[in-house]
C-alpha atoms as a PDB file:
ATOM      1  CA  UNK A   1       0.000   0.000   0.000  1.00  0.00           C
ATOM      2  CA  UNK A   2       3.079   2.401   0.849  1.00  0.00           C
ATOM      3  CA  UNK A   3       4.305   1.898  -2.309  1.00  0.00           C
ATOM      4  CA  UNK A   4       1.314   2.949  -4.142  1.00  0.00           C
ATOM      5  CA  UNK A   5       0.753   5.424  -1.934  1.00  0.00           C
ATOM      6  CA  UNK A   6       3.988   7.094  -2.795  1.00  0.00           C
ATOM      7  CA  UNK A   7       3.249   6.639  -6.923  1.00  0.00           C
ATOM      8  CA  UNK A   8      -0.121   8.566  -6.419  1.00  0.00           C
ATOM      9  CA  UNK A   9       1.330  10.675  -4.612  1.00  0.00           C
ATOM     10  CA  UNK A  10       4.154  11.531  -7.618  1.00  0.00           C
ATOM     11  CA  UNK A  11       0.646  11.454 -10.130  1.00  0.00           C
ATOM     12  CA  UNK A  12      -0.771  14.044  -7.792  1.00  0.00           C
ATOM     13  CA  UNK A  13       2.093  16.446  -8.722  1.00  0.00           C
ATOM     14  CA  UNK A  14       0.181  19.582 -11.175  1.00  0.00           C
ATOM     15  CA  UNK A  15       2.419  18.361 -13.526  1.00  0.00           C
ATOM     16  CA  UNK A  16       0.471  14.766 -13.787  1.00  0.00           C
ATOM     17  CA  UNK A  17      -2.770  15.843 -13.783  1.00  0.00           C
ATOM     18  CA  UNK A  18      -4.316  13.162 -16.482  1.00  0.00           C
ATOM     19  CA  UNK A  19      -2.029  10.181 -15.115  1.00  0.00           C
ATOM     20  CA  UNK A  20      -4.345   9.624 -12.621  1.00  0.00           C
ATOM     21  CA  UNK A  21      -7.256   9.640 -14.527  1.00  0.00           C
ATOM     22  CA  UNK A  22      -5.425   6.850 -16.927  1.00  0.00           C
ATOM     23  CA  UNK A  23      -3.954   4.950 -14.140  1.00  0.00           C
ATOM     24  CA  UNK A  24      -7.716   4.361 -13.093  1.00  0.00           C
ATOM     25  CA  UNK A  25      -9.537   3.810 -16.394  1.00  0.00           C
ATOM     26  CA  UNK A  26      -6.650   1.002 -16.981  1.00  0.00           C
ATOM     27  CA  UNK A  27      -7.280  -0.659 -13.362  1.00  0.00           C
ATOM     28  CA  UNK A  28      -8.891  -4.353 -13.809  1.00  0.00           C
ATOM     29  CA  UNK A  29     -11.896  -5.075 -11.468  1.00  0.00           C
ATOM     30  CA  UNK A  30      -8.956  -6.985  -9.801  1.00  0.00           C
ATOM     31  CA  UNK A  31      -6.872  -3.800  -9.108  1.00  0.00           C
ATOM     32  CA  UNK A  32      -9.908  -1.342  -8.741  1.00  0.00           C
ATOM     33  CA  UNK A  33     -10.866  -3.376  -5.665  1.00  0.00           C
ATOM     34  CA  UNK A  34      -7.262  -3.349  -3.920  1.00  0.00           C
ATOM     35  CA  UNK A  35      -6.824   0.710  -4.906  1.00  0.00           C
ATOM     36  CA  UNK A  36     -10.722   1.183  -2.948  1.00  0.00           C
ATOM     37  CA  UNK A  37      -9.159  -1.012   0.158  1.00  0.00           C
ATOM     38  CA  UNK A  38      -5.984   0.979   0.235  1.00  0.00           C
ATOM     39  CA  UNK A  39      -7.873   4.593  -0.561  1.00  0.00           C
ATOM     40  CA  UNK A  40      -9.899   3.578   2.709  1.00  0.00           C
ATOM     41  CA  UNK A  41      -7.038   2.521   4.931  1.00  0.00           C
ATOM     42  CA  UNK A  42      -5.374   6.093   3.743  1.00  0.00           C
ATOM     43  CA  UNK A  43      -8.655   7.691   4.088  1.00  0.00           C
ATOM     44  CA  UNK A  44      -8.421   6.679   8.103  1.00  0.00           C
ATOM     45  CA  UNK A  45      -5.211   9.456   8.800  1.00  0.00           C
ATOM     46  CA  UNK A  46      -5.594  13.234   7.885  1.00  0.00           C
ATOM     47  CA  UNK A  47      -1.969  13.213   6.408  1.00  0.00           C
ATOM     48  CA  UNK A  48      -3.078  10.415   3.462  1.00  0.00           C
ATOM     49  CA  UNK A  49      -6.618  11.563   3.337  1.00  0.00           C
ATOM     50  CA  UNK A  50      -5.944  14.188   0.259  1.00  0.00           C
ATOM     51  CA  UNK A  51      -4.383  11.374  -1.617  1.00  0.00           C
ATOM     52  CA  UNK A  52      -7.256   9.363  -1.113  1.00  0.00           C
ATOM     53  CA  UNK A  53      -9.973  11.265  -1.865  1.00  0.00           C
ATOM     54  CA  UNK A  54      -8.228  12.642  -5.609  1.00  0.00           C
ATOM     55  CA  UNK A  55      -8.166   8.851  -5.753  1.00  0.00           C
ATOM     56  CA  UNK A  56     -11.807   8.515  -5.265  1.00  0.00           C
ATOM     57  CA  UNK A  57     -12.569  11.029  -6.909  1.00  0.00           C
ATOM     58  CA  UNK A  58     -10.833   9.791 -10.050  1.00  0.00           C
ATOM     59  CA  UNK A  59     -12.410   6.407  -9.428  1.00  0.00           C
ATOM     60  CA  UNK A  60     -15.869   7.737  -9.558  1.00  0.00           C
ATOM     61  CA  UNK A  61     -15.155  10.109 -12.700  1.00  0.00           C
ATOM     62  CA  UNK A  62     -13.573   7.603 -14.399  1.00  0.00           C
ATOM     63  CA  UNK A  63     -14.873   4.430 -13.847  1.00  0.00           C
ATOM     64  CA  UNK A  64     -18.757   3.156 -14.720  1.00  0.00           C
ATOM     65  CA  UNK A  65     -20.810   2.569 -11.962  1.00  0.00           C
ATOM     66  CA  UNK A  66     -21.868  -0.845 -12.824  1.00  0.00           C
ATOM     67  CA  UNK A  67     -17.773  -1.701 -12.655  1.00  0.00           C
ATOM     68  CA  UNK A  68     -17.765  -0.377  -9.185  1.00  0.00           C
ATOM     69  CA  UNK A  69     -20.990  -2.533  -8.016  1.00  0.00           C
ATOM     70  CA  UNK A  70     -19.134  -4.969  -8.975  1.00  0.00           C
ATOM     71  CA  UNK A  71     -16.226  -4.988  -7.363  1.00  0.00           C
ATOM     72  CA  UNK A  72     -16.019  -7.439  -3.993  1.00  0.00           C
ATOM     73  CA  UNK A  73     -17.047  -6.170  -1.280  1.00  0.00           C
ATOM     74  CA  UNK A  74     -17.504  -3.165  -2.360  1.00  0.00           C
ATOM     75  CA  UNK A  75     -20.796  -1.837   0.363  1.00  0.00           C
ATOM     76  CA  UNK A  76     -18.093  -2.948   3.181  1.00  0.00           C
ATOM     77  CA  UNK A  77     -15.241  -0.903   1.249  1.00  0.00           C
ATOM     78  CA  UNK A  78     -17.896   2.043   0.822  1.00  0.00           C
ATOM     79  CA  UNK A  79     -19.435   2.033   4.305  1.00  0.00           C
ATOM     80  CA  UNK A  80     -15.746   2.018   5.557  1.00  0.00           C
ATOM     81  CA  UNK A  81     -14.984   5.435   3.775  1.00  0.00           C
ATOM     82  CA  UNK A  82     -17.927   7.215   4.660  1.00  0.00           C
ATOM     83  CA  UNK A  83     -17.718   8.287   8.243  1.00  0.00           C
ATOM     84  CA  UNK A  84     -13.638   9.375   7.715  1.00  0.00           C
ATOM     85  CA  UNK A  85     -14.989  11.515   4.630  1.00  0.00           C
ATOM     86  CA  UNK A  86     -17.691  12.957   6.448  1.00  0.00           C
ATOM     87  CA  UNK A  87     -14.466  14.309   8.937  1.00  0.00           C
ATOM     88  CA  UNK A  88     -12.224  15.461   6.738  1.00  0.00           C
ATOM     89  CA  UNK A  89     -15.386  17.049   4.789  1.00  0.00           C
ATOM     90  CA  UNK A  90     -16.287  18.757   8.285  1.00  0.00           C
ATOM     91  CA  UNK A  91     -12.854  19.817   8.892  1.00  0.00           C
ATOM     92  CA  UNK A  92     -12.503  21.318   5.324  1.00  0.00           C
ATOM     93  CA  UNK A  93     -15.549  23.376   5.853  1.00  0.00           C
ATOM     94  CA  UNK A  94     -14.208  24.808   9.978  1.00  0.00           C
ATOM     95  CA  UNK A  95     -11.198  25.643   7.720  1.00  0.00           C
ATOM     96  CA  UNK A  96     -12.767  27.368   5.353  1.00  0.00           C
ATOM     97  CA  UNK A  97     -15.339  29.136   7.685  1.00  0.00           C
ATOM     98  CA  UNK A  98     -11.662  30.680   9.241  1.00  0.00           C
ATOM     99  CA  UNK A  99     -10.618  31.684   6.649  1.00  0.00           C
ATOM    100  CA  UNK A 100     -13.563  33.987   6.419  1.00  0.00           C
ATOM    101  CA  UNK A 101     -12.485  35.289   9.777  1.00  0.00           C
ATOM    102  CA  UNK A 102      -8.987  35.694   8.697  1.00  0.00           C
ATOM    103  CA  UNK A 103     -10.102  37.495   5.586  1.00  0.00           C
ATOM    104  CA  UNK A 104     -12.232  40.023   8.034  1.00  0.00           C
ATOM    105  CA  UNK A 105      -9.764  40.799  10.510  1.00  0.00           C
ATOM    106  CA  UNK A 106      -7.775  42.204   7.850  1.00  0.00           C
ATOM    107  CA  UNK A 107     -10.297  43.735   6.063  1.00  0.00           C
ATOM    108  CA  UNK A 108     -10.762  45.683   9.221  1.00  0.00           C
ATOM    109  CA  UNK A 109      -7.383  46.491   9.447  1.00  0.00           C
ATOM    110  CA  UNK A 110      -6.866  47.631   6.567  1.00  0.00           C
ATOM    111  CA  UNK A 111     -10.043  50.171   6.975  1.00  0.00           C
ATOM    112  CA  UNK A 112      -8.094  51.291  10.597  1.00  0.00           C
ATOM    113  CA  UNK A 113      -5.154  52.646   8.513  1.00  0.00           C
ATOM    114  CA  UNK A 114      -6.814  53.885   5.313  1.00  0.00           C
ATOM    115  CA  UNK A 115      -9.584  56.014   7.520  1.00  0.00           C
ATOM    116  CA  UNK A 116      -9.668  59.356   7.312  1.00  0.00           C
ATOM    117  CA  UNK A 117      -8.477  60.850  10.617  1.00  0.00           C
ATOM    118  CA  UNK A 118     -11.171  63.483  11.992  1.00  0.00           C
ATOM    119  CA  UNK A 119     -10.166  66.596  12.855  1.00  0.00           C
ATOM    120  CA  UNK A 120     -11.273  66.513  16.118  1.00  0.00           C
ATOM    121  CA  UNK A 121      -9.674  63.484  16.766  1.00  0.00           C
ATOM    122  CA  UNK A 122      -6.081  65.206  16.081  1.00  0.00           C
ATOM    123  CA  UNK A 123      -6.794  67.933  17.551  1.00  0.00           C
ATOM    124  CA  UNK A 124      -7.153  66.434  20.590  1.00  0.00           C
ATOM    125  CA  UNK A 125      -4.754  63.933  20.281  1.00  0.00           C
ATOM    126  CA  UNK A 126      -1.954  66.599  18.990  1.00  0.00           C
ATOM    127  CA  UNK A 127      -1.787  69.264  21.584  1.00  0.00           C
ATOM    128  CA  UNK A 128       0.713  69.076  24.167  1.00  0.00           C
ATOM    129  CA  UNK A 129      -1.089  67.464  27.565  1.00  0.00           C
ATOM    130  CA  UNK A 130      -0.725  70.562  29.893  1.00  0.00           C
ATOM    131  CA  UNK A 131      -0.020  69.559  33.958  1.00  0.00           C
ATOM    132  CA  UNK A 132       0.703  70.772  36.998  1.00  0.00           C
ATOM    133  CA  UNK A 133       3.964  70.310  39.100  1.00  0.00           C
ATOM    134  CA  UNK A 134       3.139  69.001  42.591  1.00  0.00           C
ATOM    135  CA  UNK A 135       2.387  71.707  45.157  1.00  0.00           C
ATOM    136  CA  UNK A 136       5.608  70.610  47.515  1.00  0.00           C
ATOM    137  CA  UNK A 137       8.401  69.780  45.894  1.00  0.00           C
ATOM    138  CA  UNK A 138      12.431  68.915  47.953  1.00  0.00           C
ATOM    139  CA  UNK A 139      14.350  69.756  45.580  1.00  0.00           C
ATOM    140  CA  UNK A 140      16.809  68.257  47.902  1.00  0.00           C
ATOM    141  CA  UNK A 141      18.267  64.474  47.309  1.00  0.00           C
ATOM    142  CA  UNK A 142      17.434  62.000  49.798  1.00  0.00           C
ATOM    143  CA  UNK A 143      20.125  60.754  51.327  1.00  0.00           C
ATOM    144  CA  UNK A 144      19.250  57.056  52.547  1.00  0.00           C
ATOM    145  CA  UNK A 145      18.856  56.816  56.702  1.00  0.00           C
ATOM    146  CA  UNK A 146      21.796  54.427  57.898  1.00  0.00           C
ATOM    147  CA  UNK A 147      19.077  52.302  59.760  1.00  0.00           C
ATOM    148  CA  UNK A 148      17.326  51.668  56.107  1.00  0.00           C
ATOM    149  CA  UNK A 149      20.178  49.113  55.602  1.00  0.00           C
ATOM    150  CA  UNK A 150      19.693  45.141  54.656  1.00  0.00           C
ATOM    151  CA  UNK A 151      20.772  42.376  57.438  1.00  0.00           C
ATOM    152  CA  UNK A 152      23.292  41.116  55.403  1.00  0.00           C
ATOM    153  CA  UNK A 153      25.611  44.324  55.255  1.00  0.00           C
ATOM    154  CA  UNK A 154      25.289  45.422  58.865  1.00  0.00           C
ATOM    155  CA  UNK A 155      26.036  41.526  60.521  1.00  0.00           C
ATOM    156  CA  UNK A 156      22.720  41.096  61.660  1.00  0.00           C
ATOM    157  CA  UNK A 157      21.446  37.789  62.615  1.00  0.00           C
ATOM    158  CA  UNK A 158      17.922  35.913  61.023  1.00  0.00           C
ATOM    159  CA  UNK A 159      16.992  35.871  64.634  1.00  0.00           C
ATOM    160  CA  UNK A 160      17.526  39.738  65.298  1.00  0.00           C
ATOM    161  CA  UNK A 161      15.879  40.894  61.943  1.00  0.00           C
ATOM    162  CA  UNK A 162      12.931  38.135  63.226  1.00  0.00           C
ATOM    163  CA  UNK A 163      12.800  40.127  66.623  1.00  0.00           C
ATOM    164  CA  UNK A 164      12.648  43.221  64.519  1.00  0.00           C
ATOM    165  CA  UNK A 165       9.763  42.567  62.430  1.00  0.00           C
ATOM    166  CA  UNK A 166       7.783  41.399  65.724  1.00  0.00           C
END
């Protein structure tokens, strides 16, 4: 399966677009029913799931739906893809409802710079904010108070700088 996996994964390239296609109209029933086995079993994990749903889509393009019916097992192989295509369908669509978010957060943005600035708005926002000093000012430096030093660089003791915070 890892080896086909990696081919359709070269015929995926933009370069190979009608490979696929040709790959899959020359499939025997034989080989059509091994690729729908391995497209589910890729289908289960979110990192093989593009691969095979271009293969499923090719498959149902491509090939006539009385070949498919009658392919072994083909309602197991089809019940087995439906639920993990419904996910990756649901997650495609929260993506793409994001992106819509994305796209209107910069929309807005781009309406923030580009809008006209009022002139109210700089006016206000352009003159100098006037305030008052404080009423008292020292213009003096404060010299630290020797008794403001820490326990470490006088010798005190844990136990006396306990007794002083009692």
């Amino acid at each position: 399966p890892f080896r086909l996996l990696g081919v359709l994964e070269e015929l995926l390239l933009p370069e190979n677009e009608d490979a696929l296609d040709a790959l899959v109209r020359s499939f025997s029933q034989e080989e059509l029913a091994k690729c729908l086995r391995f497209a589910r079993d890729w289908n289960t994990s979110i990192k093989h799931s593009l691969v095979a749903q271009r293969v499923l889509n090719a498959v149902f393009r491509c090939v006539s739906p009385s070949t498919i019916t009658s392919c072994a097992n083909i309602r197991e192989l089809l019940v087995g893809l439906i639920p993990y295509t419904e996910r990756h369908l649901d997650r495609l669509r929260r993506l793409h409802q994001s992106s819509f978010f994305i796209d209107f957060t910069l929309q807005s943005m781009k309406r923030l710079v580009a809008a006209p600035i009022q002139e109210g708005f700089v006016a206000a926002t352009s003159a100098p904010i006037q305030c008052d000093p404080p009423a008292a000012m020292d213009t003096q430096p404060q010299v630290p108070d020797s008794s403001d030093k820490r326990p470490e660089e006088d010798g005190w003791s844990e136990e006396e700088e306990e007794e002083e915070e009692e």
